[in-house]
Protein backbone atom coordinates (compact mmCIF):
# COMPACT_ATOMS: atom_id res chain seq x y z
CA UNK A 1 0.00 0.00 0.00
CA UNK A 2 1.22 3.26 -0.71
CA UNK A 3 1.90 6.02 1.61
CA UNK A 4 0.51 9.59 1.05
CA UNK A 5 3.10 12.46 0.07
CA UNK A 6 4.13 14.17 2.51
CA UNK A 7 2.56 17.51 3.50
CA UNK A 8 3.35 20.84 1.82
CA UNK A 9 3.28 24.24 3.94
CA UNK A 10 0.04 26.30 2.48
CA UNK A 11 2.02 29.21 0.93
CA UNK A 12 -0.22 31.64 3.60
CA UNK A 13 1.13 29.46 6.47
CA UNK A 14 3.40 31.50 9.28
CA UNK A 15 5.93 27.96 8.53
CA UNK A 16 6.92 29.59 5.34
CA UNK A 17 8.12 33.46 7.69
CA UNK A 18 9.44 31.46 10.35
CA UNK A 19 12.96 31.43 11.44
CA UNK A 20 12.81 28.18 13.37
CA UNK A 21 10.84 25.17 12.79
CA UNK A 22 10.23 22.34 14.57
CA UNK A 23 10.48 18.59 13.28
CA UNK A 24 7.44 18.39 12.07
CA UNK A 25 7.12 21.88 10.07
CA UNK A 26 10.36 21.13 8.77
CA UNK A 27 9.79 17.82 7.13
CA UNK A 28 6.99 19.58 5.75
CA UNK A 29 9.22 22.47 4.71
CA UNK A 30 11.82 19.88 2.99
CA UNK A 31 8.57 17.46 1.79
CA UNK A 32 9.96 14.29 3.45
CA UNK A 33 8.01 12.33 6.76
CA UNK A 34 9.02 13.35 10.18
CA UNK A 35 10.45 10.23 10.61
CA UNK A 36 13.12 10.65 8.19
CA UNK A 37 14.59 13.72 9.76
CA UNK A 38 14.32 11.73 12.80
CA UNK A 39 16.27 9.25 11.20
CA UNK A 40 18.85 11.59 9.78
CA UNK A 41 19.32 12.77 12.93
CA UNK A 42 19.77 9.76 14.86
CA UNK A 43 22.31 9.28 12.20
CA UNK A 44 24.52 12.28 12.02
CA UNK A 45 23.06 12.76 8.00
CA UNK A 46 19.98 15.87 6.79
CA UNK A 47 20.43 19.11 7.82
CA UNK A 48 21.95 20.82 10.94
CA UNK A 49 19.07 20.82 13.63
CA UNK A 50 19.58 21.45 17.55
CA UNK A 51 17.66 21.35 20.69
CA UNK A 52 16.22 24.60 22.07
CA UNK A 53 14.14 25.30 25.64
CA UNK A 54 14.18 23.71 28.50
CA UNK A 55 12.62 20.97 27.15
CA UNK A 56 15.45 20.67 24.49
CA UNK A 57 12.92 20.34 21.55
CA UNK A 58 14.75 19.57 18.17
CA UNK A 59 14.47 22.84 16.06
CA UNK A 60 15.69 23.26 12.29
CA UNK A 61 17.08 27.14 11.49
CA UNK A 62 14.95 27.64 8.23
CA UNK A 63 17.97 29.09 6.59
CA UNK A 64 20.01 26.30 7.75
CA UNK A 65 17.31 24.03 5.37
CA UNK A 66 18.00 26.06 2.19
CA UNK A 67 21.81 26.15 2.11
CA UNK A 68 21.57 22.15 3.09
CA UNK A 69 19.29 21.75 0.30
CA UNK A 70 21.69 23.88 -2.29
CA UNK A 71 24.74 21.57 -1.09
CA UNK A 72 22.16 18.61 -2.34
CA UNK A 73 21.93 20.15 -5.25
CA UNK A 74 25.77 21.35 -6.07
CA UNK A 75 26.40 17.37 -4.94
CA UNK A 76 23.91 15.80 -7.20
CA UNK A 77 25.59 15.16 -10.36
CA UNK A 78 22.50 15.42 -12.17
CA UNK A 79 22.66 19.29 -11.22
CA UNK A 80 25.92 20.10 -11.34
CA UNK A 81 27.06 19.30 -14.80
CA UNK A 82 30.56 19.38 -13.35
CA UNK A 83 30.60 16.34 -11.31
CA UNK A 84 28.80 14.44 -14.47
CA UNK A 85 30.71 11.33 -15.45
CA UNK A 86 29.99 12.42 -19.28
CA UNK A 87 31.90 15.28 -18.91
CA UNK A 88 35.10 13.88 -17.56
CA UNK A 89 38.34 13.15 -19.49
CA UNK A 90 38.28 9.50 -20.68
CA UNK A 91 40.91 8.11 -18.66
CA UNK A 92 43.84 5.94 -20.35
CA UNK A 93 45.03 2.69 -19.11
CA UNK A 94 48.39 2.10 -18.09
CA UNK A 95 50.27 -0.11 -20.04
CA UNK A 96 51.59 -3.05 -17.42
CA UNK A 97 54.43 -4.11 -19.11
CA UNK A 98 55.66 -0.73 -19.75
């Protein structure tokens, strides 16, 4: 059974202003379950996040999201048509007996 996408922020939502946003506005924010940020974070991967308040909630600086999602996109070599394999320099083998 399929799962249902993920939910997008309503473009008159205060999520899209805000500096800060929680787990669940940011998976929103980035389109992906809350789960998988949880994930991410359990594993050291996603973007930066922190705990804030005394009751160290995990927070995500919105700006923080949009330069982690440009370095996605710089490191995707479907984006970056520098890292593309069909724009390298055929490499020559070395001749063994040489």
């Amino acid at each position: 059974m399929f799962a249902p996408p993920p939910a997008v922020p309503d473009p008159a939502s205060p999520v899209r202003d805000a500096c800060f946003l929680n787990v669940k506005d940011a998976a929103a924010y980035l389109g992906i379950s809350p789960h998988t940020l949880y994930v991410w974070r359990h594993r050291r991967q996603g973007p930066p996040s922190f705990r804030m308040g005394p009751r160290g909630r995990v927070m995500y600086r919105r700006t923080a999201l949009d330069a982690w999602i440009h370095e996605q996109e710089r490191a995707d070599s479907r984006s970056n048509s520098a890292l593309s394999p069909l724009s390298a320099h055929p490499q020559r083998r070395r001749n063994p007996g040489a």
